[in-house]
Protein backbone atom coordinates (compact mmCIF):
# COMPACT_ATOMS: atom_id res chain seq x y z
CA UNK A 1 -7.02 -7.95 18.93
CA UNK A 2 -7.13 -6.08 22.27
CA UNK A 3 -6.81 -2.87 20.24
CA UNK A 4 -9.69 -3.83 18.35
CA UNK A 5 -11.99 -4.48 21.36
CA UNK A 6 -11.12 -1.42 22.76
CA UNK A 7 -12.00 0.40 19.59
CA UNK A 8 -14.83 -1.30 19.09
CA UNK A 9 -16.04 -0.45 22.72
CA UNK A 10 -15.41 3.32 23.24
CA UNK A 11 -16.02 4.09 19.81
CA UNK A 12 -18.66 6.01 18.06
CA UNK A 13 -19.26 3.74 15.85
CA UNK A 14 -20.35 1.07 19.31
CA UNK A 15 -23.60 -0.06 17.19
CA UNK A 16 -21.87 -0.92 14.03
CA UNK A 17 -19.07 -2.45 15.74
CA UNK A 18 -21.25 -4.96 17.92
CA UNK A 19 -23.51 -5.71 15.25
CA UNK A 20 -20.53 -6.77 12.42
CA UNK A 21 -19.03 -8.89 15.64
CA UNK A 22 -22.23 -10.78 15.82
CA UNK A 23 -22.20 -11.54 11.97
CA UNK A 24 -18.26 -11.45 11.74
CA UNK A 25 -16.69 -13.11 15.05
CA UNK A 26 -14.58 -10.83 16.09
CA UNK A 27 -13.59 -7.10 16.06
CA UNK A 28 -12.66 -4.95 12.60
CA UNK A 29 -9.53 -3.49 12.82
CA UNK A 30 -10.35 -0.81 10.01
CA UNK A 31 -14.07 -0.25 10.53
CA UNK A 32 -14.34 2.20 7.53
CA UNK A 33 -13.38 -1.23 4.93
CA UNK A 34 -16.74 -2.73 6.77
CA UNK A 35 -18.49 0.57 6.15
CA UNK A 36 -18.42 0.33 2.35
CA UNK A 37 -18.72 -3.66 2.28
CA UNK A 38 -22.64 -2.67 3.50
CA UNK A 39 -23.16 0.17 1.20
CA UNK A 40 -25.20 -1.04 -1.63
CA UNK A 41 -25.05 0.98 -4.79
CA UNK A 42 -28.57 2.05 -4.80
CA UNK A 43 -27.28 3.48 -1.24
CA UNK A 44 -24.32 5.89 -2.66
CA UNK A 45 -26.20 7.23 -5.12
CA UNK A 46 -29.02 8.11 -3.20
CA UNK A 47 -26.65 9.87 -0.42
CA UNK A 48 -23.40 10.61 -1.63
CA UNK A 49 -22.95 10.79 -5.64
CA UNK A 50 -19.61 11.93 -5.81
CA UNK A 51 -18.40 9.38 -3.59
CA UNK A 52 -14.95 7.33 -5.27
CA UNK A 53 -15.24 4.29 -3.28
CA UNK A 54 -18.73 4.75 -1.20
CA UNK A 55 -20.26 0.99 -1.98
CA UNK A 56 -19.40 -2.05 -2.27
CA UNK A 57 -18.62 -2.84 -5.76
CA UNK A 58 -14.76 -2.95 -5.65
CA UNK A 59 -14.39 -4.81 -2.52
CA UNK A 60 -16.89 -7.32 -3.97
CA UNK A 61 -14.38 -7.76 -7.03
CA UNK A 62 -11.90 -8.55 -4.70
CA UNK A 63 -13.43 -10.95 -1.99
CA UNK A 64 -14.97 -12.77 -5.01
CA UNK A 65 -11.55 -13.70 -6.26
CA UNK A 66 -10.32 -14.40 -2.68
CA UNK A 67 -13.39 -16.53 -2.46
CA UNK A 68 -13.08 -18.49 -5.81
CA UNK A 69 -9.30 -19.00 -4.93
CA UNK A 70 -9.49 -20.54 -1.27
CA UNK A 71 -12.77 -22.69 -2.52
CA UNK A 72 -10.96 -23.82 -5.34
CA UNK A 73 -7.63 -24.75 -3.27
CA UNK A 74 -10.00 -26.94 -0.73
CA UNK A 75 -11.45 -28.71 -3.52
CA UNK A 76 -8.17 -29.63 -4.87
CA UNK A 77 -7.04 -31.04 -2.29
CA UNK A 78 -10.29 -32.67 -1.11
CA UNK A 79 -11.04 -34.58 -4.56
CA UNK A 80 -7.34 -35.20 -6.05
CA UNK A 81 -8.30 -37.61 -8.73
CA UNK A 82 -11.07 -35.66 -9.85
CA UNK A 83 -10.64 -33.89 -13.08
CA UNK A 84 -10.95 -29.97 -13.75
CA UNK A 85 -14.55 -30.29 -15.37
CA UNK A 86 -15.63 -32.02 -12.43
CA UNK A 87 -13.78 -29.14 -9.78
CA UNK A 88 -14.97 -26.62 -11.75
CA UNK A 89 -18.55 -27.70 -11.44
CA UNK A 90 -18.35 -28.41 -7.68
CA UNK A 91 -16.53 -24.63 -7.22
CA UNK A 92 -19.44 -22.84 -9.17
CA UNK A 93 -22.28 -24.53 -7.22
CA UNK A 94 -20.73 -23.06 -4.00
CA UNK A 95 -20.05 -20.13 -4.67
CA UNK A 96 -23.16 -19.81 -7.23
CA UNK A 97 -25.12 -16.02 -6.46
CA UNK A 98 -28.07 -18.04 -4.90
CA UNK A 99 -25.77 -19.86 -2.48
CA UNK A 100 -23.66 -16.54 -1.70
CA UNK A 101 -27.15 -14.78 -1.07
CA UNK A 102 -28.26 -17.87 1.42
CA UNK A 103 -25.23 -17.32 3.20
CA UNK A 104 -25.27 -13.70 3.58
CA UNK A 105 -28.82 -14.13 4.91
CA UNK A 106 -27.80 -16.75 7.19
CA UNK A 107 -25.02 -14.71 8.25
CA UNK A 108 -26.79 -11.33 9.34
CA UNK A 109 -25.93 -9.14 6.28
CA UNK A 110 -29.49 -8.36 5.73
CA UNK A 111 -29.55 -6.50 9.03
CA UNK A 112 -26.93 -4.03 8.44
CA UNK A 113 -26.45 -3.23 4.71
CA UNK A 114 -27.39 -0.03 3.79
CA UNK A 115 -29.55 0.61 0.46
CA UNK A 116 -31.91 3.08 -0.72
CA UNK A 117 -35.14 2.15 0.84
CA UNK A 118 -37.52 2.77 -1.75
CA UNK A 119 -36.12 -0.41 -3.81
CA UNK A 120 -36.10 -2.44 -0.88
CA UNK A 121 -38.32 -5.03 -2.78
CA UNK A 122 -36.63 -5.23 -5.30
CA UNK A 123 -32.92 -5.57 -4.08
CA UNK A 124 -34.31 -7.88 -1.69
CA UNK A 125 -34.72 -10.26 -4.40
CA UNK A 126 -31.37 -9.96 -6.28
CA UNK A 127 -27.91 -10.91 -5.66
CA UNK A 128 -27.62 -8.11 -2.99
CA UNK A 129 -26.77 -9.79 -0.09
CA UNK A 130 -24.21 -12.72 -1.90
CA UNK A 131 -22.83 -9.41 -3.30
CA UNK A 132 -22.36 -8.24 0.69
CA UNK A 133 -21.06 -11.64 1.68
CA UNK A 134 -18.37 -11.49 -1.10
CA UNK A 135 -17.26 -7.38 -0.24
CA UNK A 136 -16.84 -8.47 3.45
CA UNK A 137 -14.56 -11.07 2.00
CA UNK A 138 -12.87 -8.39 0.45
CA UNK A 139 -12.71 -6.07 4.08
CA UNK A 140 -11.89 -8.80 5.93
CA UNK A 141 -9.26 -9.91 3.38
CA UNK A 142 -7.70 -5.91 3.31
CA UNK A 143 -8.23 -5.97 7.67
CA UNK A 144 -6.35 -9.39 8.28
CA UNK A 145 -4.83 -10.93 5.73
CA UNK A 146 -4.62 -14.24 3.95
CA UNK A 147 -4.62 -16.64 6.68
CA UNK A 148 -7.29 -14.79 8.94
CA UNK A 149 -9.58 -14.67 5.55
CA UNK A 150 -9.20 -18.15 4.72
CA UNK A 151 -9.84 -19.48 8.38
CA UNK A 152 -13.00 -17.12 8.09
CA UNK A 153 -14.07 -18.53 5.12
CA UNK A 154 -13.62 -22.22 5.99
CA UNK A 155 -15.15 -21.82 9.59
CA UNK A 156 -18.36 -19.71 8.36
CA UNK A 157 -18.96 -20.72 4.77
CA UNK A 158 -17.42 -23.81 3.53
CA UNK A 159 -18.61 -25.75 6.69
CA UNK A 160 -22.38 -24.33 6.51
């Protein structure tokens, strides 16, 4: 954690750094996973074409199964004589796109992703930022861990 402050502070990427502590609570230890969790699609194409991993697709993917796992563990334990219709229900209306894109509102994620500017409009009204909120799942999930991603999730997202 000290390493990460220190990184964070002396580091050319001071801005970036600052602003994803703001949104995130505390210092990336790999800023380049936090990098592509803000590129937008529209963004890579428009810059870099060629680019393997340059948005935020895959580590959307991921933090969406991270997500639907540690939501679905709380709920089992929270309701344990409800059935699985009745979990299943409760799981998809929090993590439902429109809830995900509240959340990444709420959160600060409209301030720093990075998308082609021209379908600003546009993006603004689709799943864009839940799509954000789930690949920083995913970065913070590949930066910490298990544990560090779940405490994340409960503290910023279950309990908003």
């Amino acid at each position: 954690m000290i390493l990460d402050f220190f990184k964070a502070n002396f580091s050319k990427d001071k801005k970036l750094y600052q602003k994803l502590y703001n949104i995130l609570g505390f210092y990336p230890s790999n800023i380049s996973l936090y990098k592509v969790a803000i590129t937008h699609n529209s963004f890579r194409h428009h810059v870099a074409k060629d680019s393997r991993s340059g948005n935020n697709e895959r580590l959307e993917f991921l933090g969406d199964a991270v997500l639907g796992m540690i939501v679905a563990e709380k709920l089992y334990l929270k309701f344990p004589y409800q059935n699985e219709g009745f979990l299943t229900e409760i799981r998809s209306r929090m993590v439902s796109r429109e809830s995900l894109n509240v959340l990444g509102r709420k959160l600060g994620l409209d301030e720093v992703i990075e998308y082609e500017n021209q379908k600003r409009t546009i993006l603004s009204r689709s799943s864009m930022y839940g799509d954000a909120l789930e690949a920083f799942i995913g970065a913070i999930y590949l930066d910490k861990g298990f544990a560090f991603t779940q405490k994340f999730i409960i503290k910023k997202i279950l309990t908003q």
